[in-house]
PDB file of N, CA and C in Angstrom:
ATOM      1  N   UNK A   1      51.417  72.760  90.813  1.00  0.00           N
ATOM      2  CA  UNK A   1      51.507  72.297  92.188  1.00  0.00           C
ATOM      3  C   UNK A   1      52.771  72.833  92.865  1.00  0.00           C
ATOM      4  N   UNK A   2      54.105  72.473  92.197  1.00  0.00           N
ATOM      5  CA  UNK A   2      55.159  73.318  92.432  1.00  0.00           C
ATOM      6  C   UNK A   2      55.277  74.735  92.958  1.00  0.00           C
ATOM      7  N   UNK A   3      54.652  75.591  91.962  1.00  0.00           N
ATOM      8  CA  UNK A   3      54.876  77.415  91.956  1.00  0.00           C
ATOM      9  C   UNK A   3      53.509  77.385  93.540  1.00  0.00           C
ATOM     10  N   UNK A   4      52.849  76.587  93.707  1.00  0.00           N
ATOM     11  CA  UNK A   4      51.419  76.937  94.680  1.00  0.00           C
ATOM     12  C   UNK A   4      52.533  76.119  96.395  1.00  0.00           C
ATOM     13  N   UNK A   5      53.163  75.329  96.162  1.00  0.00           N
ATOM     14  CA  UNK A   5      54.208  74.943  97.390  1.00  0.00           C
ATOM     15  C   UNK A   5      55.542  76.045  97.525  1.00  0.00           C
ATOM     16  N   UNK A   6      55.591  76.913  96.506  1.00  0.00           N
ATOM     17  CA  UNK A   6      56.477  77.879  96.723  1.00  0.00           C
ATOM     18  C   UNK A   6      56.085  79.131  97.171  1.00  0.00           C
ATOM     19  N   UNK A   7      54.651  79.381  96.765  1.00  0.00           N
ATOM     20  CA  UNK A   7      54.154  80.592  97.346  1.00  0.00           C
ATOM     21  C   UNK A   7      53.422  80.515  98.527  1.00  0.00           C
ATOM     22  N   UNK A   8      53.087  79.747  99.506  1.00  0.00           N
ATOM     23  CA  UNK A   8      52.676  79.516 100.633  1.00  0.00           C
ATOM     24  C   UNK A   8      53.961  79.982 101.731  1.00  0.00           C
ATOM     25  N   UNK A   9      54.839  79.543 101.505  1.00  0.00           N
ATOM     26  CA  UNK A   9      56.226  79.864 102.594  1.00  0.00           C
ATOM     27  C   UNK A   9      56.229  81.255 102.072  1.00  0.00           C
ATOM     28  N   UNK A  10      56.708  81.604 100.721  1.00  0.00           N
ATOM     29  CA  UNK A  10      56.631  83.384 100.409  1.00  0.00           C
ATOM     30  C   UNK A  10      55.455  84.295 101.393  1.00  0.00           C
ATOM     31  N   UNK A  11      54.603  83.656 101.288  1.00  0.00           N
ATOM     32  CA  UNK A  11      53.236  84.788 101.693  1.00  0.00           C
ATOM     33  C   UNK A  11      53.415  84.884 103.190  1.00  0.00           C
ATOM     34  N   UNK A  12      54.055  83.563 103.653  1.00  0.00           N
ATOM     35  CA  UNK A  12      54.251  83.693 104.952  1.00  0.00           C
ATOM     36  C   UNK A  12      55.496  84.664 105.764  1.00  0.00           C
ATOM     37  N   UNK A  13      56.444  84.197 105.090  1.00  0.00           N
ATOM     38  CA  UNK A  13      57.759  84.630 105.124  1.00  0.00           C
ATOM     39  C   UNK A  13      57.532  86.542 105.057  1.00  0.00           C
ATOM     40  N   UNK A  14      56.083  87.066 104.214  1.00  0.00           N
ATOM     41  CA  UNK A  14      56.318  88.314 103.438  1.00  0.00           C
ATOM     42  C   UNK A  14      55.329  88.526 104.941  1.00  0.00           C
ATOM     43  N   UNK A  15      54.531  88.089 105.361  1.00  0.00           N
ATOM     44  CA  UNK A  15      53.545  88.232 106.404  1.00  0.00           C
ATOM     45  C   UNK A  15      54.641  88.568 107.684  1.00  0.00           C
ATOM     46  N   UNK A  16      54.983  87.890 108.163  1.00  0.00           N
ATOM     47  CA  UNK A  16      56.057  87.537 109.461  1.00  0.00           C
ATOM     48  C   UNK A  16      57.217  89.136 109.008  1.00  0.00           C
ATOM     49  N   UNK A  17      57.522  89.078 107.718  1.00  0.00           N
ATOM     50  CA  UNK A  17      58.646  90.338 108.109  1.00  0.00           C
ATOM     51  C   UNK A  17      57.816  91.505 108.236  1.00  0.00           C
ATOM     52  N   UNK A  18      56.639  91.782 107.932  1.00  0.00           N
ATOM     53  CA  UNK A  18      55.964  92.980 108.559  1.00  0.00           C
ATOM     54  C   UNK A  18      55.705  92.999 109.730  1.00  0.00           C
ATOM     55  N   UNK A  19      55.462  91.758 110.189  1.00  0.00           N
ATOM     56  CA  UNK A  19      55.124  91.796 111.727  1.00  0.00           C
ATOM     57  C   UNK A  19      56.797  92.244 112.780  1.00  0.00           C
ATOM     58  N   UNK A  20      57.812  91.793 111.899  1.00  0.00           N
ATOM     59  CA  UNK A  20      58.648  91.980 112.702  1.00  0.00           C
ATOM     60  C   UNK A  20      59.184  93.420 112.214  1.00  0.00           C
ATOM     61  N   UNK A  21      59.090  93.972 111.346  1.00  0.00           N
ATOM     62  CA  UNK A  21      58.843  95.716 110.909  1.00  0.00           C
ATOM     63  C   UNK A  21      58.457  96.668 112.090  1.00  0.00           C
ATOM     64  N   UNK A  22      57.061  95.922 112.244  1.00  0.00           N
ATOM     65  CA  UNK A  22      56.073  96.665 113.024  1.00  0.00           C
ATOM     66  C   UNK A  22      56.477  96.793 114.672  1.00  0.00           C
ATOM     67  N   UNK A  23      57.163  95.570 115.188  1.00  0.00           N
ATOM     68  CA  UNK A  23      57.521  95.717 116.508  1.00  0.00           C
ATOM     69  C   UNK A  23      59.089  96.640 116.793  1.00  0.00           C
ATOM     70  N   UNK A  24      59.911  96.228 115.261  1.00  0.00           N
ATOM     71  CA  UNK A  24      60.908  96.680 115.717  1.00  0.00           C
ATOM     72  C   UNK A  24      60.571  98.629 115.341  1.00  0.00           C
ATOM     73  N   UNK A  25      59.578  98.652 114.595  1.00  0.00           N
ATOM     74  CA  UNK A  25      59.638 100.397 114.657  1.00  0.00           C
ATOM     75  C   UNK A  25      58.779 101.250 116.067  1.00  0.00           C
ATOM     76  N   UNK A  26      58.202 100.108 116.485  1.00  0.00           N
ATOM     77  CA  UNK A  26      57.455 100.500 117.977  1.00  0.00           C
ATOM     78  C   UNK A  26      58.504 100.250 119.406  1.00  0.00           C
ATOM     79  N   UNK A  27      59.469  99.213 118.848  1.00  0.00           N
ATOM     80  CA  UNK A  27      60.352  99.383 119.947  1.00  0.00           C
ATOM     81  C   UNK A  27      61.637 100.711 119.876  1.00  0.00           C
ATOM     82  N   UNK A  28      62.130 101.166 118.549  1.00  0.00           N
ATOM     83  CA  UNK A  28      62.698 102.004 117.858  1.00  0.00           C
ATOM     84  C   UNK A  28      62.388 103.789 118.246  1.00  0.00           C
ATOM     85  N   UNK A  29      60.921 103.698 118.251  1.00  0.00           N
ATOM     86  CA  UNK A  29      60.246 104.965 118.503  1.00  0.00           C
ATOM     87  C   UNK A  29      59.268 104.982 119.381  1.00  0.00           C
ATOM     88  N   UNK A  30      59.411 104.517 120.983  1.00  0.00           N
ATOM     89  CA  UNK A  30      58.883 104.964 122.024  1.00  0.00           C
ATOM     90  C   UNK A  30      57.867 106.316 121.915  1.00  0.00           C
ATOM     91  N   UNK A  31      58.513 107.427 121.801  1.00  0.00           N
ATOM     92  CA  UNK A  31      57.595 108.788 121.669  1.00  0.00           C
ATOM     93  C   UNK A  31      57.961 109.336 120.033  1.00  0.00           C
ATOM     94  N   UNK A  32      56.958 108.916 119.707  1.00  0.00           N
ATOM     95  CA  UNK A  32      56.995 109.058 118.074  1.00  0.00           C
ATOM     96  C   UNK A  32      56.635 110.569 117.599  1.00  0.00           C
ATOM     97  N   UNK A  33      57.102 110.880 116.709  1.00  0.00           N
ATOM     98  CA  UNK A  33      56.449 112.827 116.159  1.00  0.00           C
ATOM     99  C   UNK A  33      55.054 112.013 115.218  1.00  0.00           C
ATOM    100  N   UNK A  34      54.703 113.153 114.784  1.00  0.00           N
ATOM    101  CA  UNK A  34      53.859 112.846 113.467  1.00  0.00           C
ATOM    102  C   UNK A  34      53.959 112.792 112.367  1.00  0.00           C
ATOM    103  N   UNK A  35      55.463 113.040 112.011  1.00  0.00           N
ATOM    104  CA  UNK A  35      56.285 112.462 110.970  1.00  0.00           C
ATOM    105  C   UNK A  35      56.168 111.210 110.991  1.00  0.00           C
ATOM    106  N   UNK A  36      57.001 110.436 112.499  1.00  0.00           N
ATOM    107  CA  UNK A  36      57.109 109.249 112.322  1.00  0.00           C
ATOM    108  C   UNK A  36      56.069 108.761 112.069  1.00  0.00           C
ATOM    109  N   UNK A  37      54.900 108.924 112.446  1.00  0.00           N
ATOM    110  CA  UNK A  37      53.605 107.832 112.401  1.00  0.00           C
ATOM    111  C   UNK A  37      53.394 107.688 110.826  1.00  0.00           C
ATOM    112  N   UNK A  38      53.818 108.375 110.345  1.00  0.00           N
ATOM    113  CA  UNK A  38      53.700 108.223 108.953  1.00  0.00           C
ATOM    114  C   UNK A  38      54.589 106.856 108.003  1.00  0.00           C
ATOM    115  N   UNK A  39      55.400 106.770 109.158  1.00  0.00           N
ATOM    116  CA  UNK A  39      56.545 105.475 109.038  1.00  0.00           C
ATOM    117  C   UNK A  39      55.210 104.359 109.286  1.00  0.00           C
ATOM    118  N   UNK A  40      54.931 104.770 110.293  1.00  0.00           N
ATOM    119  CA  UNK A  40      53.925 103.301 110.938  1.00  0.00           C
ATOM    120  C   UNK A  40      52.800 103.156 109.553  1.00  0.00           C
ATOM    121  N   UNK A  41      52.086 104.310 109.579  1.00  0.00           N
ATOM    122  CA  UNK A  41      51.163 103.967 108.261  1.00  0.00           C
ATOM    123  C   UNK A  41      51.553 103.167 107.319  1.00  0.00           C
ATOM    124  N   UNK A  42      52.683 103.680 106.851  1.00  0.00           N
ATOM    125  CA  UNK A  42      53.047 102.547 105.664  1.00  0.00           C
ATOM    126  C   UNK A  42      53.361 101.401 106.175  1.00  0.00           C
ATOM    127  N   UNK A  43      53.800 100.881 107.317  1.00  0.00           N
ATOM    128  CA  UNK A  43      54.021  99.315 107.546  1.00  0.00           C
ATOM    129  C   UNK A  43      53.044  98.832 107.580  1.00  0.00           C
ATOM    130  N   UNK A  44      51.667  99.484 108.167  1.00  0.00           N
ATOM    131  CA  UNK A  44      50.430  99.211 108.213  1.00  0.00           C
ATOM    132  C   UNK A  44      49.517  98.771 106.798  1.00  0.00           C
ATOM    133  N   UNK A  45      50.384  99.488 105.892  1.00  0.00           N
ATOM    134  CA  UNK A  45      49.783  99.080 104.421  1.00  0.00           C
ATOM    135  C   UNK A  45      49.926  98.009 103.874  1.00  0.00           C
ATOM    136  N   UNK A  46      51.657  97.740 104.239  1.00  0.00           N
ATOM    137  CA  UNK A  46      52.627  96.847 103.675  1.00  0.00           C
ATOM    138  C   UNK A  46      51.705  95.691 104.766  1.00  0.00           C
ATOM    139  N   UNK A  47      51.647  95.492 105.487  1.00  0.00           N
ATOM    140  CA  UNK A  47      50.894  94.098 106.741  1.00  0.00           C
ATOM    141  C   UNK A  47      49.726  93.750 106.684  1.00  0.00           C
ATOM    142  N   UNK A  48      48.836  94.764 106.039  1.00  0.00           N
ATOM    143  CA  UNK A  48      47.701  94.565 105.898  1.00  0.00           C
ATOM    144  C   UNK A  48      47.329  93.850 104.213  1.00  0.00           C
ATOM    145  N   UNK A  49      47.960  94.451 103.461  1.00  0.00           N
ATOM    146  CA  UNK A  49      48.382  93.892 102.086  1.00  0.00           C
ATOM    147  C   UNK A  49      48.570  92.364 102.237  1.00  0.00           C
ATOM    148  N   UNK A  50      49.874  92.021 103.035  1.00  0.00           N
ATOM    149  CA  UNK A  50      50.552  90.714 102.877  1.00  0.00           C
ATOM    150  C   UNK A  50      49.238  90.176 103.953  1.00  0.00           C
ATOM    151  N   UNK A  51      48.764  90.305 104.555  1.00  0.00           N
ATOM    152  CA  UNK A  51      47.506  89.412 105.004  1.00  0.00           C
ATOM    153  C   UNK A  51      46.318  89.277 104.346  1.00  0.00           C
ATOM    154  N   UNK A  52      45.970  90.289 103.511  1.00  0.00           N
ATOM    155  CA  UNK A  52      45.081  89.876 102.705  1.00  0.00           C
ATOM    156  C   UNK A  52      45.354  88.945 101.529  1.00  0.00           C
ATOM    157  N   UNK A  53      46.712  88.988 101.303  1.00  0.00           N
ATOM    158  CA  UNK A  53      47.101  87.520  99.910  1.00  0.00           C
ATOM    159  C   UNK A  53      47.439  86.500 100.378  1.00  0.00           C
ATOM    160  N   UNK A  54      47.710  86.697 101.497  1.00  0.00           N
ATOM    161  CA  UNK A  54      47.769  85.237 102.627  1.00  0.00           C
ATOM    162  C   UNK A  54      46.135  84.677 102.410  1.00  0.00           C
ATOM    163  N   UNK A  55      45.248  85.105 103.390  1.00  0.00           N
ATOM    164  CA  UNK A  55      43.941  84.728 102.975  1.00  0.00           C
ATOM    165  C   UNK A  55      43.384  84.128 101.332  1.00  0.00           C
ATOM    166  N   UNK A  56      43.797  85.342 100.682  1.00  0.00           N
ATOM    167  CA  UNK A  56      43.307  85.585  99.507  1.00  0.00           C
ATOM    168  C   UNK A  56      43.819  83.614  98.786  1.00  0.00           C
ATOM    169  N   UNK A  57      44.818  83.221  99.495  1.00  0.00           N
ATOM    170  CA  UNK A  57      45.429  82.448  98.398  1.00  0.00           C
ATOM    171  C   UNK A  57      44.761  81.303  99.040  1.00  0.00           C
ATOM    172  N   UNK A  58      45.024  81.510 100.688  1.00  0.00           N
ATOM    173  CA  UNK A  58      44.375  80.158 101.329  1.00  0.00           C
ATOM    174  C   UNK A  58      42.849  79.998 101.166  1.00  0.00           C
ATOM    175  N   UNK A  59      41.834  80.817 100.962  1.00  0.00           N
ATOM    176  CA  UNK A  59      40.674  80.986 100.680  1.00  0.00           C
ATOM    177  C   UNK A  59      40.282  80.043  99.066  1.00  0.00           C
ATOM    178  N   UNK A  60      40.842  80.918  98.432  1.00  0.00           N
ATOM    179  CA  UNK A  60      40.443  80.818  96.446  1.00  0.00           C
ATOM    180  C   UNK A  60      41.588  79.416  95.834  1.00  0.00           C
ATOM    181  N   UNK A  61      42.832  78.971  96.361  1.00  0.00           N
ATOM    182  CA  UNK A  61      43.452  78.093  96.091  1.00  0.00           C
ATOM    183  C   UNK A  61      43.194  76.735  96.912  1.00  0.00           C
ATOM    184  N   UNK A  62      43.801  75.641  96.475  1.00  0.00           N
ATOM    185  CA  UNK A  62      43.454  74.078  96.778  1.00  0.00           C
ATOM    186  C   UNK A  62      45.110  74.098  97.264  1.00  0.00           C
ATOM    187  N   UNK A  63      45.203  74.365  98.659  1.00  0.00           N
ATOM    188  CA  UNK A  63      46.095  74.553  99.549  1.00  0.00           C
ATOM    189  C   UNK A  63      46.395  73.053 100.492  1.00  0.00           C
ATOM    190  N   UNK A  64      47.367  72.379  99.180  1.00  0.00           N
ATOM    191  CA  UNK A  64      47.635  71.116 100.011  1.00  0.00           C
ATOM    192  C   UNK A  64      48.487  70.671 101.395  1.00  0.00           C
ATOM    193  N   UNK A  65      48.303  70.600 101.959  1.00  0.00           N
ATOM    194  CA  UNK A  65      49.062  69.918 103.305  1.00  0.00           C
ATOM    195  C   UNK A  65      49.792  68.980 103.475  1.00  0.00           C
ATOM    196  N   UNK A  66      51.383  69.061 103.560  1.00  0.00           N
ATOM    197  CA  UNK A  66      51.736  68.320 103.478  1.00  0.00           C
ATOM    198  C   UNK A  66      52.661  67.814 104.613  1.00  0.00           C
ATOM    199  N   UNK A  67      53.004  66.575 104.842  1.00  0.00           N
ATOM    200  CA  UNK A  67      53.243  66.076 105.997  1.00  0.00           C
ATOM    201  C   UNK A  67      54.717  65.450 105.699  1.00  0.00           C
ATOM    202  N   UNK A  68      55.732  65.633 106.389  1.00  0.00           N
ATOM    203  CA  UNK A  68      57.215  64.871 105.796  1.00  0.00           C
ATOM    204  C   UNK A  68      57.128  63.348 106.580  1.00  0.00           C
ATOM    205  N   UNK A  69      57.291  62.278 105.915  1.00  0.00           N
ATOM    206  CA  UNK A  69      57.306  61.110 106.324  1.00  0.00           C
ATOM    207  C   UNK A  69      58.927  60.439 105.866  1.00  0.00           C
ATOM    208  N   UNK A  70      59.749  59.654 106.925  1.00  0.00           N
ATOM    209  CA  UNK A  70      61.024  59.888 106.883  1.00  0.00           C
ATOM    210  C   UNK A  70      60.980  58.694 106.300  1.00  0.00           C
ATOM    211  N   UNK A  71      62.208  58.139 105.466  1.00  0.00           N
ATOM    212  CA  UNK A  71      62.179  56.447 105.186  1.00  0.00           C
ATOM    213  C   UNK A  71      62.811  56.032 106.457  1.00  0.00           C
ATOM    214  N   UNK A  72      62.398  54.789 106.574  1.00  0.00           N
ATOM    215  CA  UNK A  72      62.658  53.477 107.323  1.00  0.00           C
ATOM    216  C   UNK A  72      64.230  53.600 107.597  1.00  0.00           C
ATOM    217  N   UNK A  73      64.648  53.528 108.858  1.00  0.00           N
ATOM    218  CA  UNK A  73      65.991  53.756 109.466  1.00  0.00           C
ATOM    219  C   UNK A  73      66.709  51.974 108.820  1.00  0.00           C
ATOM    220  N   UNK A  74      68.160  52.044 107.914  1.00  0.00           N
ATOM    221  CA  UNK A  74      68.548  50.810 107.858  1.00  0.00           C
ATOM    222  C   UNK A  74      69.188  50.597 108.828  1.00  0.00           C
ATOM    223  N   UNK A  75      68.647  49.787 109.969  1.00  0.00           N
ATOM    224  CA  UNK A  75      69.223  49.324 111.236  1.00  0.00           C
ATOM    225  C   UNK A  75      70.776  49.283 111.683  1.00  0.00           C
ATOM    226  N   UNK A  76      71.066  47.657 110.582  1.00  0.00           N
ATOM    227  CA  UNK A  76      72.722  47.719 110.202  1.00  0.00           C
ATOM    228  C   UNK A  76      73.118  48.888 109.911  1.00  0.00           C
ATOM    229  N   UNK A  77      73.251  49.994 109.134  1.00  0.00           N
ATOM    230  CA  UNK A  77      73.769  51.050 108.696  1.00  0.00           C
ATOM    231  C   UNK A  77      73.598  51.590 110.221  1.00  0.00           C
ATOM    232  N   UNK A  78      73.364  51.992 111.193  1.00  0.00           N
ATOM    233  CA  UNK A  78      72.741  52.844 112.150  1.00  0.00           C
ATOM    234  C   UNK A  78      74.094  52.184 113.150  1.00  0.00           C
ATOM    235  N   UNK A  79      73.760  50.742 113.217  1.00  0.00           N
ATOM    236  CA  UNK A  79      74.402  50.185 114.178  1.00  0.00           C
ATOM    237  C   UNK A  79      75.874  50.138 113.606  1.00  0.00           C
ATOM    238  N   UNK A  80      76.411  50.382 112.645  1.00  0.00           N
ATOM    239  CA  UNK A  80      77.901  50.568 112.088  1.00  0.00           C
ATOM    240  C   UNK A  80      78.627  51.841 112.466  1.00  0.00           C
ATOM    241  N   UNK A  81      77.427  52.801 112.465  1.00  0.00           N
ATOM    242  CA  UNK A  81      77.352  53.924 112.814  1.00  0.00           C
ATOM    243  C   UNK A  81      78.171  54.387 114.362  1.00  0.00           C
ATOM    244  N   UNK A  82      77.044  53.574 114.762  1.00  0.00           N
ATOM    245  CA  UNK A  82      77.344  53.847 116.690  1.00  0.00           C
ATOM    246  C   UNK A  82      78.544  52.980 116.790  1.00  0.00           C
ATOM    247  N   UNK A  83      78.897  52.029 116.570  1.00  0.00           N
ATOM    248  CA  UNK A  83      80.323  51.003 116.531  1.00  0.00           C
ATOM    249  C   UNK A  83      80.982  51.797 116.484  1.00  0.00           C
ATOM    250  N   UNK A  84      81.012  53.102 115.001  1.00  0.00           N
ATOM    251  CA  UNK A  84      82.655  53.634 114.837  1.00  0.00           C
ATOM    252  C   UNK A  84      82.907  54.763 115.615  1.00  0.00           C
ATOM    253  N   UNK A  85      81.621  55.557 115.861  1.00  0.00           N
ATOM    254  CA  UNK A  85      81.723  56.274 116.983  1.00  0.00           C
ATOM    255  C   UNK A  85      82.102  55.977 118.518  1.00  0.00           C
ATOM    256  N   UNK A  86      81.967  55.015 118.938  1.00  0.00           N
ATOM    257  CA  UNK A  86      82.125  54.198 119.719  1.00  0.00           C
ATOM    258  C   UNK A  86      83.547  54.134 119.920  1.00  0.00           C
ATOM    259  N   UNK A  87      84.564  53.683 118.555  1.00  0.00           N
ATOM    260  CA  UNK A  87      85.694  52.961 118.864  1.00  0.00           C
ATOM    261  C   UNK A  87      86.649  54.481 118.765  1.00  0.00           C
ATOM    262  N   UNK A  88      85.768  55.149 117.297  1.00  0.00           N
ATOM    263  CA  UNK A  88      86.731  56.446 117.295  1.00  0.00           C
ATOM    264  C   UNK A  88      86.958  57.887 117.742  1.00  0.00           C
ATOM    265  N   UNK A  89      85.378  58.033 118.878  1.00  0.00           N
ATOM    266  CA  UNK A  89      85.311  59.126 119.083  1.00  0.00           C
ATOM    267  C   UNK A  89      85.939  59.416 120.980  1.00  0.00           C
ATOM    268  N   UNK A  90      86.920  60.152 121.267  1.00  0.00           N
ATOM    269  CA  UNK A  90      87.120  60.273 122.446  1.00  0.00           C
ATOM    270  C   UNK A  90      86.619  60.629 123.740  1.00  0.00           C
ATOM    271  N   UNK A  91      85.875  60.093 124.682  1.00  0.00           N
ATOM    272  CA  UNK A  91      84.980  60.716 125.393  1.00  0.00           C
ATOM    273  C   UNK A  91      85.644  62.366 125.733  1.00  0.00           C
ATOM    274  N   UNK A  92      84.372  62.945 125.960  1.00  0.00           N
ATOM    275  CA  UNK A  92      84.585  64.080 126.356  1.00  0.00           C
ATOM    276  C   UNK A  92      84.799  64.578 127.966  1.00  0.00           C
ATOM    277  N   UNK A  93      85.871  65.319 128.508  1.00  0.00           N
ATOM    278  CA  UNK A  93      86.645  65.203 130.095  1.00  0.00           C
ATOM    279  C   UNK A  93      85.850  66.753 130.273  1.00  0.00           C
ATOM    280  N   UNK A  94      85.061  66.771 131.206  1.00  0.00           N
ATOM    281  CA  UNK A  94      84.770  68.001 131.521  1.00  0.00           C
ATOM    282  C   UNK A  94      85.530  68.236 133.169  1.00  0.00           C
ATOM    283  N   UNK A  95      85.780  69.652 133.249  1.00  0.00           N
ATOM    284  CA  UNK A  95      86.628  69.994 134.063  1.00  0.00           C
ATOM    285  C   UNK A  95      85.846  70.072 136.063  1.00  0.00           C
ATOM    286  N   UNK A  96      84.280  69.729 135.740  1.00  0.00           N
ATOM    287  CA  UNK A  96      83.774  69.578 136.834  1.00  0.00           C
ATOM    288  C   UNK A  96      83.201  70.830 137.450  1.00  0.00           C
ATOM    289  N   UNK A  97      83.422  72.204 136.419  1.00  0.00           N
ATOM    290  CA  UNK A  97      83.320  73.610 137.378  1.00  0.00           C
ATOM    291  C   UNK A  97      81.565  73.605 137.139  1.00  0.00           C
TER     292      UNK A  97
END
């Protein structure tokens, strides 16, 4: 369950930096040779790859969802909180510009 909550952010994380590959070599090379496009091909490999194991995992794996639920705020603790801030923190003087 562990290694399957660690590779969901990876696949994503590996997805997203091709995408940002891909814009920054199209913003990089406006009028490209046919050398360069050969740059693009391979990002094209590398993006197309990391989307197919994206799928591949969300498809064939039991891809749980999970939701963060916060504990219960201890009130007192909260309100001790704002008290000392209160007594010790100096308002802030802005100069009005």
């Amino acid at each position: 369950m562990e290694d399957k909550d660690k590779r969901i952010p990876k696949l994503r994380r590996q997805l997203r930096v091709c995408n940002i590959n891909m814009l920054a070599w199209s913003e990089n090379k406006p009028n490209p040779t046919k050398e360069e496009a050969d740059e693009l091909r391979t990002l094209k490999y590398k993006h197309d790859n990391a989307v197919n194991e994206y799928l591949h995992f969300i498809e064939n794996e039991t891809w749980d969802k999970h939701t963060f639920v916060s504990l219960p705020l201890d009130e007192t603790k909260l309100k001790e909180q704002q008290e000392f801030l209160e007594t010790h923190q100096s308002p802030i003087e802005t100069s009005g510009n």
